[in-house]
Protein backbone atom coordinates (compact mmCIF):
# COMPACT_ATOMS: atom_id res chain seq x y z
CA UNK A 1 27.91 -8.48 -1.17
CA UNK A 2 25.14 -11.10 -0.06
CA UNK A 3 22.48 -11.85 -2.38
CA UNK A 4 18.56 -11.84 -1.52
CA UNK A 5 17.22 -15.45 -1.41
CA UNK A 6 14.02 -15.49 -3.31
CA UNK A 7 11.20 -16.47 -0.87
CA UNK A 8 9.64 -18.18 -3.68
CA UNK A 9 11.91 -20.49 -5.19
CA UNK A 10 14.80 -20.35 -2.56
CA UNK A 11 17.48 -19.17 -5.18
CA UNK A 12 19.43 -16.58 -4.10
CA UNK A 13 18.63 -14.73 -7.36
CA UNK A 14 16.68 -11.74 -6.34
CA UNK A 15 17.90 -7.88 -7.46
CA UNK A 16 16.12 -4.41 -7.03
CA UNK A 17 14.11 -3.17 -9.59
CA UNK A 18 13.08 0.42 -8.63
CA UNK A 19 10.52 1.68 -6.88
CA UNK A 20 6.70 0.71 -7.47
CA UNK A 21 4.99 2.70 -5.83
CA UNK A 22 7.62 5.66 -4.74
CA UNK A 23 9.85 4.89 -2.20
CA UNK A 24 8.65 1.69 -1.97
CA UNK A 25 11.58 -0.72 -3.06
CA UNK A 26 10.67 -3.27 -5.52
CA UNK A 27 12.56 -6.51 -6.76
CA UNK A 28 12.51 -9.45 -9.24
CA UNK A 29 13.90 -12.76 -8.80
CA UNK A 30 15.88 -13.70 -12.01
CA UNK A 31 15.40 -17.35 -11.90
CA UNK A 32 11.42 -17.70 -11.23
CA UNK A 33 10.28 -14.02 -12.22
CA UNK A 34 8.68 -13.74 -8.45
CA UNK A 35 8.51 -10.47 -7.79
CA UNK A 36 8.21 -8.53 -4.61
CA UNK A 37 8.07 -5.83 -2.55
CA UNK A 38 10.73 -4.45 0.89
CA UNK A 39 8.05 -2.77 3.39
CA UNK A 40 8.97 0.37 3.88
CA UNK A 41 7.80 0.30 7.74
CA UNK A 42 9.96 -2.03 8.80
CA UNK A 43 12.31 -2.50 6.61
CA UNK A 44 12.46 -5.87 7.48
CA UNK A 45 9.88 -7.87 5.42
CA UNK A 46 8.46 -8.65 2.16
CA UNK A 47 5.01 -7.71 1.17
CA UNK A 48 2.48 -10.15 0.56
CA UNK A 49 -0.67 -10.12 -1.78
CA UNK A 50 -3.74 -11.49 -0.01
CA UNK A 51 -7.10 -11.62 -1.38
CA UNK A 52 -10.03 -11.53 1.17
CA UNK A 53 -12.75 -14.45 0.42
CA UNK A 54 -15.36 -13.17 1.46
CA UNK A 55 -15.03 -9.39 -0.03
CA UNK A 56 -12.92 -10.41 -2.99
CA UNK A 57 -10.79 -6.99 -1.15
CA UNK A 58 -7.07 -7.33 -1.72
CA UNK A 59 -4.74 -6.82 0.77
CA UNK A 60 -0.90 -5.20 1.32
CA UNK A 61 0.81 -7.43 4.34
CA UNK A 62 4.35 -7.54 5.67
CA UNK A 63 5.36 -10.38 7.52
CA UNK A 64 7.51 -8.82 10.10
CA UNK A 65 5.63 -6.30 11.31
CA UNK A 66 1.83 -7.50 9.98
CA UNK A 67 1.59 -3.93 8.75
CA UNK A 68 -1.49 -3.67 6.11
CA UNK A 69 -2.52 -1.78 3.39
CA UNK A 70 -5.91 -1.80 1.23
CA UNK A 71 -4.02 -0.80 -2.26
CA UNK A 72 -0.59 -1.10 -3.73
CA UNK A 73 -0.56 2.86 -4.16
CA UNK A 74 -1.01 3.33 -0.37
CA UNK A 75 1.84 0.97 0.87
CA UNK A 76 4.71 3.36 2.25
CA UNK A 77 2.27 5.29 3.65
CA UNK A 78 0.89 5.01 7.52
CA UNK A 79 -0.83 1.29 7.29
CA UNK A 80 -4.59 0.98 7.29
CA UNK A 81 -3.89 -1.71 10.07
CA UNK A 82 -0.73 -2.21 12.38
């Protein structure tokens, strides 16, 4: 079984959770408490947290497929942006 490299601190230390929101697969690195999220899009990419400067908006982003999201409760559904 291979084990999930955290993106974070580069341990491979990283195990599923759940899901937070539904269907949307969430995990916790053991070693730095990082946690993330697998898009669901994709299924390819983590999701990143990115707060807009200029709005103070925050933002859902994968970084395989860029897909975005305005709110954690909307990721898994269709993106606001692709």
């Amino acid at each position: 079984m291979s084990q999930i490299v955290c993106p974070a601190c580069k341990d491979a230390t990283v195990v599923e959770v759940g899901e937070n929101p539904e269907g949307v697969k969430y995990f916790v690195c053991s070693h730095c408490r990082e946690s993330k999220r697998w898009c669901s899009r994709c299924d390819q990419g983590w999701l990143y947290k990115w707060v807009d400067p200029t709005t103070n908006g925050v933002l859902f982003n994968c970084d395989e497929c860029e897909a975005t999201w305005y709110s954690i409760e909307k990721v898994g559904s269709n993106p606001d942006f692709s």
